[in-house]
PDB file of N, CA and C in Angstrom:
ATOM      1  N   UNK A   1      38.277  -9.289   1.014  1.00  0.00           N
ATOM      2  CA  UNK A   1      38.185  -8.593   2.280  1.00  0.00           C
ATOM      3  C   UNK A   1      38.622  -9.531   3.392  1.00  0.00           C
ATOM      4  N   UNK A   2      38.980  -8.699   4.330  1.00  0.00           N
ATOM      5  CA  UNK A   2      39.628  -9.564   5.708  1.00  0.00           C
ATOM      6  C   UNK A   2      38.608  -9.522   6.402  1.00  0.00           C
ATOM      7  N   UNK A   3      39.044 -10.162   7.642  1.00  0.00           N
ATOM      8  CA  UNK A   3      38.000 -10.431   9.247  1.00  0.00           C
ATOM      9  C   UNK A   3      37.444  -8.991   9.330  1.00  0.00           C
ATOM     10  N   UNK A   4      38.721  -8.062   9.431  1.00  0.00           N
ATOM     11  CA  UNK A   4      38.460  -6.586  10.366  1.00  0.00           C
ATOM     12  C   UNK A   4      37.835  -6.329   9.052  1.00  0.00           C
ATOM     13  N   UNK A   5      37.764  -6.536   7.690  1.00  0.00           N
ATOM     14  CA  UNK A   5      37.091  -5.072   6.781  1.00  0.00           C
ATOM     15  C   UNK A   5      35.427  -5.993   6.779  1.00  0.00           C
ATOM     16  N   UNK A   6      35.461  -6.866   7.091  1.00  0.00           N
ATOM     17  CA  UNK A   6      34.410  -7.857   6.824  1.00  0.00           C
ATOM     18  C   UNK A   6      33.030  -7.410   8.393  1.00  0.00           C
ATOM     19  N   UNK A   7      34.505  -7.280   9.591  1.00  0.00           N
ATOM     20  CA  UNK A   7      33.478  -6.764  10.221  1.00  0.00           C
ATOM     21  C   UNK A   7      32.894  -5.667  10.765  1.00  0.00           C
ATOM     22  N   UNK A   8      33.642  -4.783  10.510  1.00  0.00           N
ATOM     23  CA  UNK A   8      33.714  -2.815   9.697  1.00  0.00           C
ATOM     24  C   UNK A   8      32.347  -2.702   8.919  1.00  0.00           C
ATOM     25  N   UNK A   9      32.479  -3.646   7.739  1.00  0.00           N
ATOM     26  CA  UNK A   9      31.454  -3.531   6.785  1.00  0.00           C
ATOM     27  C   UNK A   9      30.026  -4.124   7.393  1.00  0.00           C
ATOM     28  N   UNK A  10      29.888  -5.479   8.312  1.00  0.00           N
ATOM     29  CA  UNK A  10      28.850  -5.606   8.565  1.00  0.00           C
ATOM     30  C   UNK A  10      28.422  -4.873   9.731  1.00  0.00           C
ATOM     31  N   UNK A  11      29.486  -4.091  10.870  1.00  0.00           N
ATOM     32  CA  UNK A  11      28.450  -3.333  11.947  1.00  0.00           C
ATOM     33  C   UNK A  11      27.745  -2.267  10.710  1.00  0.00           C
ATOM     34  N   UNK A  12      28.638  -1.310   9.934  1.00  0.00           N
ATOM     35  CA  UNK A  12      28.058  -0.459   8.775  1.00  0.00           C
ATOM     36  C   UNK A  12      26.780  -0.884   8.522  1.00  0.00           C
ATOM     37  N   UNK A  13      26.572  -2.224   8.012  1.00  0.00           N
ATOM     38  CA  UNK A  13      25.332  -2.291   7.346  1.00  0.00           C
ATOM     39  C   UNK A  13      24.138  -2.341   8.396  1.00  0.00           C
ATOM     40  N   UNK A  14      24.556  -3.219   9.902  1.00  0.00           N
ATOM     41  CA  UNK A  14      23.387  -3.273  10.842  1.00  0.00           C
ATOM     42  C   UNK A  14      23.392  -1.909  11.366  1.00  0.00           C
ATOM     43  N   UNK A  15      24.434  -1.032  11.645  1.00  0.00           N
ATOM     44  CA  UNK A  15      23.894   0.481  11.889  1.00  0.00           C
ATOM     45  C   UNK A  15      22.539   1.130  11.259  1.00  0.00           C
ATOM     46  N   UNK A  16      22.828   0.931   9.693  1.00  0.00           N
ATOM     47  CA  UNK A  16      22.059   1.077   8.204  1.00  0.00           C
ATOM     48  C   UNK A  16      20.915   0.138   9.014  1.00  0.00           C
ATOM     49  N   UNK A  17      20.722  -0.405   9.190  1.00  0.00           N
ATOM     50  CA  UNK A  17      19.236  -1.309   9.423  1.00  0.00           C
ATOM     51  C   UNK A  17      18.780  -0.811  10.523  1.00  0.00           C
ATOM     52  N   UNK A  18      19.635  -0.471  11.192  1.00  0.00           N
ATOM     53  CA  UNK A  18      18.977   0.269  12.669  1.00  0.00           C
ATOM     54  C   UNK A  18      18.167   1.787  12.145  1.00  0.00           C
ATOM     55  N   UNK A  19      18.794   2.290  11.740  1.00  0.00           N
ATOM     56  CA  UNK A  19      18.539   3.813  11.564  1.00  0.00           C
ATOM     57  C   UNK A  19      17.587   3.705  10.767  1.00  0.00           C
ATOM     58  N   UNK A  20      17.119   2.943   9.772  1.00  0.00           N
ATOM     59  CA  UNK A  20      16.284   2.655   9.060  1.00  0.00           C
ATOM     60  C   UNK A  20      15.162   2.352   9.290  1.00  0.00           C
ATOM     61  N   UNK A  21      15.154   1.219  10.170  1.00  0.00           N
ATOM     62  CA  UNK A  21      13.811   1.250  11.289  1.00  0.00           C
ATOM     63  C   UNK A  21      14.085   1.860  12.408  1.00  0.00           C
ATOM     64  N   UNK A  22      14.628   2.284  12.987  1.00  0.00           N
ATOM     65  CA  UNK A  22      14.226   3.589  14.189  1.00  0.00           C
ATOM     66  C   UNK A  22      13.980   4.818  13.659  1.00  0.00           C
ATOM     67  N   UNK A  23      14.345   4.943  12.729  1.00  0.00           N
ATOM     68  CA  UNK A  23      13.707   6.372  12.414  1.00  0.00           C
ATOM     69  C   UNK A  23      12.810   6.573  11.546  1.00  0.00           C
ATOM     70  N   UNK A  24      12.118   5.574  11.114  1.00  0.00           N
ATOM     71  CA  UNK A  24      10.664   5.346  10.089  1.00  0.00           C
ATOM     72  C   UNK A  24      11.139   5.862   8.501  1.00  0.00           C
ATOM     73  N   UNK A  25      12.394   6.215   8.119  1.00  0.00           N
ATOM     74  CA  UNK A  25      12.706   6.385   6.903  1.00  0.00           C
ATOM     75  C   UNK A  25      12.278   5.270   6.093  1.00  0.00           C
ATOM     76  N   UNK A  26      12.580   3.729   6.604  1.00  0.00           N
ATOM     77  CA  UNK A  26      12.108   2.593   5.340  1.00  0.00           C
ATOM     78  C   UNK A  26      10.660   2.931   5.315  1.00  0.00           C
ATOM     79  N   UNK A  27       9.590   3.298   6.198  1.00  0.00           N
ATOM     80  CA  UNK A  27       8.155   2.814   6.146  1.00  0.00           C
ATOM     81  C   UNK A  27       7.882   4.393   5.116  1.00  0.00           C
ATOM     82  N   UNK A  28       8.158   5.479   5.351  1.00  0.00           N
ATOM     83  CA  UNK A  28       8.244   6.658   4.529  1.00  0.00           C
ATOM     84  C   UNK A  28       8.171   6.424   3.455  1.00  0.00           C
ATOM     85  N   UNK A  29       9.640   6.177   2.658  1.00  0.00           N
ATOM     86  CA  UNK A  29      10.106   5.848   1.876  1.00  0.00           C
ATOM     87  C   UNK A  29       9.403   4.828   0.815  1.00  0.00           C
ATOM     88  N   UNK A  30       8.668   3.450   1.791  1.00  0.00           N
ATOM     89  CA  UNK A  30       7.888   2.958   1.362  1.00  0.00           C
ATOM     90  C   UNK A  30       6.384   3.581   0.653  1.00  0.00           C
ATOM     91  N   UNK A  31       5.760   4.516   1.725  1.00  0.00           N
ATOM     92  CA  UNK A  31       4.783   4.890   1.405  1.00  0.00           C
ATOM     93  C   UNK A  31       4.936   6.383  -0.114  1.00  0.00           C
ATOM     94  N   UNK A  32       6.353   6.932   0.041  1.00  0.00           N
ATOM     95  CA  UNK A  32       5.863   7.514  -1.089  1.00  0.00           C
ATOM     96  C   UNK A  32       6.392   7.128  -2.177  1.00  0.00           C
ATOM     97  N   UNK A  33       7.063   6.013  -2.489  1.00  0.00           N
ATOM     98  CA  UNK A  33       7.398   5.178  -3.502  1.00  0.00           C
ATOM     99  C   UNK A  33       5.726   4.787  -3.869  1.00  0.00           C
ATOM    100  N   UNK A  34       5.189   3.812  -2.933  1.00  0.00           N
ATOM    101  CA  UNK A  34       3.845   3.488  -3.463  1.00  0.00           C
ATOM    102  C   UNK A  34       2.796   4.615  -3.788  1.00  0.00           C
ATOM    103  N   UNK A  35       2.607   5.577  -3.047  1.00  0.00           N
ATOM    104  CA  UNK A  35       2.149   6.957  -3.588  1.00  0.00           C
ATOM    105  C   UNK A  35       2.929   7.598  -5.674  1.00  0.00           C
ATOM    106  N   UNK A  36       3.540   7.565  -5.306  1.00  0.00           N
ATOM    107  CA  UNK A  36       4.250   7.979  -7.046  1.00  0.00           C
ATOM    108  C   UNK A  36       3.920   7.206  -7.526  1.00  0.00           C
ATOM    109  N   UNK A  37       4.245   5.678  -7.254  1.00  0.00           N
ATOM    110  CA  UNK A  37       3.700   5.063  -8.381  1.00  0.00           C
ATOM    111  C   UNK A  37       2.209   4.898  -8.684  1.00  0.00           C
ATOM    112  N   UNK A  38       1.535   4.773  -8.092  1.00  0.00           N
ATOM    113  CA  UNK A  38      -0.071   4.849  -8.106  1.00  0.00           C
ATOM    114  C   UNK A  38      -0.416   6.040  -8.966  1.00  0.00           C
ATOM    115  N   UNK A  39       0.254   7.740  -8.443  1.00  0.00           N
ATOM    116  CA  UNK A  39       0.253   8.632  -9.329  1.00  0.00           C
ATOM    117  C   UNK A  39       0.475   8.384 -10.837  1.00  0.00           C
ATOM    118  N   UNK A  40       1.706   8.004 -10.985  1.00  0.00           N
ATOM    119  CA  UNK A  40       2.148   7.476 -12.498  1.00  0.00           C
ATOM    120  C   UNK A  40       1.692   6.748 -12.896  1.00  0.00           C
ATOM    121  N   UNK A  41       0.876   5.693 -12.304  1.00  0.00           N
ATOM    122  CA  UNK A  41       0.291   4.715 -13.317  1.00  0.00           C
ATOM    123  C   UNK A  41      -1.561   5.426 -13.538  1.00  0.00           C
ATOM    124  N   UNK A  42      -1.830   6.548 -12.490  1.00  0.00           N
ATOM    125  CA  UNK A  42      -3.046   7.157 -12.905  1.00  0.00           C
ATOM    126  C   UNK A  42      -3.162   7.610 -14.208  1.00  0.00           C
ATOM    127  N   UNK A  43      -2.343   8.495 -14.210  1.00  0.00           N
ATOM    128  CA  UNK A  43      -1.903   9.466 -14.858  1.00  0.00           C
ATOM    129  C   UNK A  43      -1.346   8.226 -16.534  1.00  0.00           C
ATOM    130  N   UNK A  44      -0.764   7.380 -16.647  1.00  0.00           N
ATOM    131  CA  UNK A  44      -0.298   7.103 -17.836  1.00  0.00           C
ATOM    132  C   UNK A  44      -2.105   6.383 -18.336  1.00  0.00           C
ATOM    133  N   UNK A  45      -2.676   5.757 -16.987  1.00  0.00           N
ATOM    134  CA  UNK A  45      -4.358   5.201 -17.634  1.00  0.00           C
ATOM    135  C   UNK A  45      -5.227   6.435 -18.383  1.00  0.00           C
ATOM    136  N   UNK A  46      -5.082   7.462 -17.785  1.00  0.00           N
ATOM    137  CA  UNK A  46      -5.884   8.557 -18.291  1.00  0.00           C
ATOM    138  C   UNK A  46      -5.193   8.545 -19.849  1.00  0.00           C
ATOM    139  N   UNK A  47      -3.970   8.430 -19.698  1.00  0.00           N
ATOM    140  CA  UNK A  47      -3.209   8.673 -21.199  1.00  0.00           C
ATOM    141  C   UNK A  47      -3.615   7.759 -22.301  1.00  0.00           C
ATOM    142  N   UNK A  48      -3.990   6.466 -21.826  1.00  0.00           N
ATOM    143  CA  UNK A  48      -3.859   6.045 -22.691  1.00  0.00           C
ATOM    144  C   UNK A  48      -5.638   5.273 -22.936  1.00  0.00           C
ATOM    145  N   UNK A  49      -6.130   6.094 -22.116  1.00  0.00           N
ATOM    146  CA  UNK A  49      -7.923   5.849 -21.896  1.00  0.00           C
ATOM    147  C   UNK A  49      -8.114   4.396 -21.970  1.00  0.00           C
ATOM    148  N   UNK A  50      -7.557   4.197 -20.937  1.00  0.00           N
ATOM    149  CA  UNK A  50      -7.509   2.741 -19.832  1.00  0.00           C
ATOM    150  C   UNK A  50      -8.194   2.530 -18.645  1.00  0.00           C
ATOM    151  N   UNK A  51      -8.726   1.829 -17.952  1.00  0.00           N
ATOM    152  CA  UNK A  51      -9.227   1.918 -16.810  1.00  0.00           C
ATOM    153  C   UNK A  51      -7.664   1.718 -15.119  1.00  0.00           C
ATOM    154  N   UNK A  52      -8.035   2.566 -14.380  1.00  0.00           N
ATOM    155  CA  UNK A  52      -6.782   2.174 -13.742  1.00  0.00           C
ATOM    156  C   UNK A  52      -6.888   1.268 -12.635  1.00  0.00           C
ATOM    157  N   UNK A  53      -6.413   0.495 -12.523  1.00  0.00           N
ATOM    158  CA  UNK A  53      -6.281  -0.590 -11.771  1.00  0.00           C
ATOM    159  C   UNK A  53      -5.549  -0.295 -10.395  1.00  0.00           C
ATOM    160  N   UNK A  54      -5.525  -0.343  -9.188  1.00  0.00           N
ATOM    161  CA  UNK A  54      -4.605  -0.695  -7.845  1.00  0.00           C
ATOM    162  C   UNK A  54      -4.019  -1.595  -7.678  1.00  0.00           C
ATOM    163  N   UNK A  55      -3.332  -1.741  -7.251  1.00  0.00           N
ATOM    164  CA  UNK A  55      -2.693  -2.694  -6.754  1.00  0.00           C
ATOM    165  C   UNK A  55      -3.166  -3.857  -5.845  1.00  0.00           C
ATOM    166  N   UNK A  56      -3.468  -5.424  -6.075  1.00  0.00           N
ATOM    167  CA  UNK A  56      -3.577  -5.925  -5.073  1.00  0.00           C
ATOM    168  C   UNK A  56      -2.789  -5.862  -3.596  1.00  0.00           C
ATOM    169  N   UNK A  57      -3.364  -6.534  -2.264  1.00  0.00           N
ATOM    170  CA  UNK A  57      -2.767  -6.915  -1.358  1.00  0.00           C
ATOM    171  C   UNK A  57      -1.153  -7.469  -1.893  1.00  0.00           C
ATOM    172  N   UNK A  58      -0.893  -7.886  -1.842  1.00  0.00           N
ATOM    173  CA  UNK A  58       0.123  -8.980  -2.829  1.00  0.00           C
ATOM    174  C   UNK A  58       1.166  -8.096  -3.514  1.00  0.00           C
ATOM    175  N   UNK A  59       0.364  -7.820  -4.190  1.00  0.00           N
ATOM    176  CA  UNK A  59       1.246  -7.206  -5.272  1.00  0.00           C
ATOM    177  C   UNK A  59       1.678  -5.657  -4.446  1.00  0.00           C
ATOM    178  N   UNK A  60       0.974  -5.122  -3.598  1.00  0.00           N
ATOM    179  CA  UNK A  60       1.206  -3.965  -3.027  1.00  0.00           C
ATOM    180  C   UNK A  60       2.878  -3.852  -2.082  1.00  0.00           C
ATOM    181  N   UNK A  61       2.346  -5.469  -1.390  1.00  0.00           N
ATOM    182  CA  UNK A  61       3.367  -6.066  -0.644  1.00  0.00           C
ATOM    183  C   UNK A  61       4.983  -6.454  -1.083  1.00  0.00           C
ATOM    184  N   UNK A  62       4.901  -6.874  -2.271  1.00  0.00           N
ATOM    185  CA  UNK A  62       5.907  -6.856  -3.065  1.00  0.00           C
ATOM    186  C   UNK A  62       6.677  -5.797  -3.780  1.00  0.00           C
ATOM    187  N   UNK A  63       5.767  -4.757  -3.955  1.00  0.00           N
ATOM    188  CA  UNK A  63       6.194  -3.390  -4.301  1.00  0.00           C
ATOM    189  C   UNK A  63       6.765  -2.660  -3.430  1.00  0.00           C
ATOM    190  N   UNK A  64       6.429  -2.912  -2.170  1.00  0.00           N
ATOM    191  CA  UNK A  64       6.798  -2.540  -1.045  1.00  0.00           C
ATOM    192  C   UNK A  64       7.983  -2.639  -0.274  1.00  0.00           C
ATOM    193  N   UNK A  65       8.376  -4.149  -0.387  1.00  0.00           N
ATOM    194  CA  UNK A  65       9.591  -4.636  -0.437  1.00  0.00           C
ATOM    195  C   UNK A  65      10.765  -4.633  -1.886  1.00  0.00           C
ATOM    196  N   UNK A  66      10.281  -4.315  -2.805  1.00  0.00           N
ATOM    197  CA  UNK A  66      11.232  -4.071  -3.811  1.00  0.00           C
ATOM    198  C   UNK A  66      11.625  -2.882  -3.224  1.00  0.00           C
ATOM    199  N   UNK A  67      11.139  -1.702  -3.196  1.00  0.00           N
ATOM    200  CA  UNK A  67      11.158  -0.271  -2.441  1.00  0.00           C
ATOM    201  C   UNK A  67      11.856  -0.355  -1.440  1.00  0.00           C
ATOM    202  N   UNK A  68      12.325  -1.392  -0.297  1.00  0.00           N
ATOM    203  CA  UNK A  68      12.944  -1.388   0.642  1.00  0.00           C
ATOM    204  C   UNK A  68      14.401  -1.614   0.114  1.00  0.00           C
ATOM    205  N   UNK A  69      14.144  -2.809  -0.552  1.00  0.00           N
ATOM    206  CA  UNK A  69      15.153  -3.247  -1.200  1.00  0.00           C
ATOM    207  C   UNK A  69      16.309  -2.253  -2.011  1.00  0.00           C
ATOM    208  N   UNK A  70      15.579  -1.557  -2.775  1.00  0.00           N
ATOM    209  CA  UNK A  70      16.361  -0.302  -3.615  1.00  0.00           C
ATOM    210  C   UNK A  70      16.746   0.754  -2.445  1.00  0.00           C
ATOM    211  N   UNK A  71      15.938   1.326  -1.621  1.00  0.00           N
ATOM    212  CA  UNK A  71      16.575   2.249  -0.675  1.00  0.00           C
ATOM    213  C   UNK A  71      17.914   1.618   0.011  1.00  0.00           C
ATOM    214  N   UNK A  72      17.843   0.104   0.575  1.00  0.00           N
ATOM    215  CA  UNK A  72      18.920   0.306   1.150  1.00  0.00           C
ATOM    216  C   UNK A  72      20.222  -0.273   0.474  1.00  0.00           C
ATOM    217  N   UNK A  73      19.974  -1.063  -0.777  1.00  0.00           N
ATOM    218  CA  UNK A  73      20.451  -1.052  -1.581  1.00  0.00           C
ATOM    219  C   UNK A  73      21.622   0.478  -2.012  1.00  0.00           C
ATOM    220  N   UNK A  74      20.925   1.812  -2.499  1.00  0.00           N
ATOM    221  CA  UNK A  74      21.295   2.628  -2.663  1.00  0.00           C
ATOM    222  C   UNK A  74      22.156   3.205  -1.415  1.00  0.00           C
ATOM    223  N   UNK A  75      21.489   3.014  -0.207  1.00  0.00           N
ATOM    224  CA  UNK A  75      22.377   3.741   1.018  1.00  0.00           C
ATOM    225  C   UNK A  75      23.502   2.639   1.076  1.00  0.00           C
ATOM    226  N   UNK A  76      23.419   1.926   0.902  1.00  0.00           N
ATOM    227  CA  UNK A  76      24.646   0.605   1.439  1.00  0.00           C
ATOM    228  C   UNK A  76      25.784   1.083   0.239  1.00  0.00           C
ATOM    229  N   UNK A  77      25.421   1.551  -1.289  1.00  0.00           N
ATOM    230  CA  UNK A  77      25.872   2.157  -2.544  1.00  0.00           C
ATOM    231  C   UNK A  77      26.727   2.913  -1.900  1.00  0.00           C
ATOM    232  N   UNK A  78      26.270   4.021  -1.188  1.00  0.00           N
ATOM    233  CA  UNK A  78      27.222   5.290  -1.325  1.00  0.00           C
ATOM    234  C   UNK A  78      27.196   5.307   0.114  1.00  0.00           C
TER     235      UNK A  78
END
């Protein structure tokens, strides 16, 4: 890539970061990623007559940001 596609591509991506936090889609996005998964991992403890566990602080936090990560990951995709 050149200067101009190099800097095409990065206003693109800070647009993508703008819209993302101004319009609460990442924090959304976040929350029902962590919602499903909490569901799915209820739901597989009942299956497998387990006790179900939450998520620490920590670990919530990291899930959280993987989740960011894949959304804009995917929008930056297509």
């Amino acid at each position: 890539m050149g200067p101009v596609e190099f800097r095409e591509w990065k206003q693109q991506l800070e647009r993508i970061d703008e819209i993302l936090g101004l319009g609460g889609v990442e924090e959304v996005f976040q929350r029902l990623s962590l919602a499903r998964r909490n569901e799915d991992e209820r739901v597989a403890a009942e299956k497998e007559k387990r006790a179900y566990r939450d998520l620490s602080n920590v670990e919530q936090a990291s899930y959280q940001r993987l989740s960011s990560q894949a959304l804009r990951c995917n929008v930056a995709r297509t």
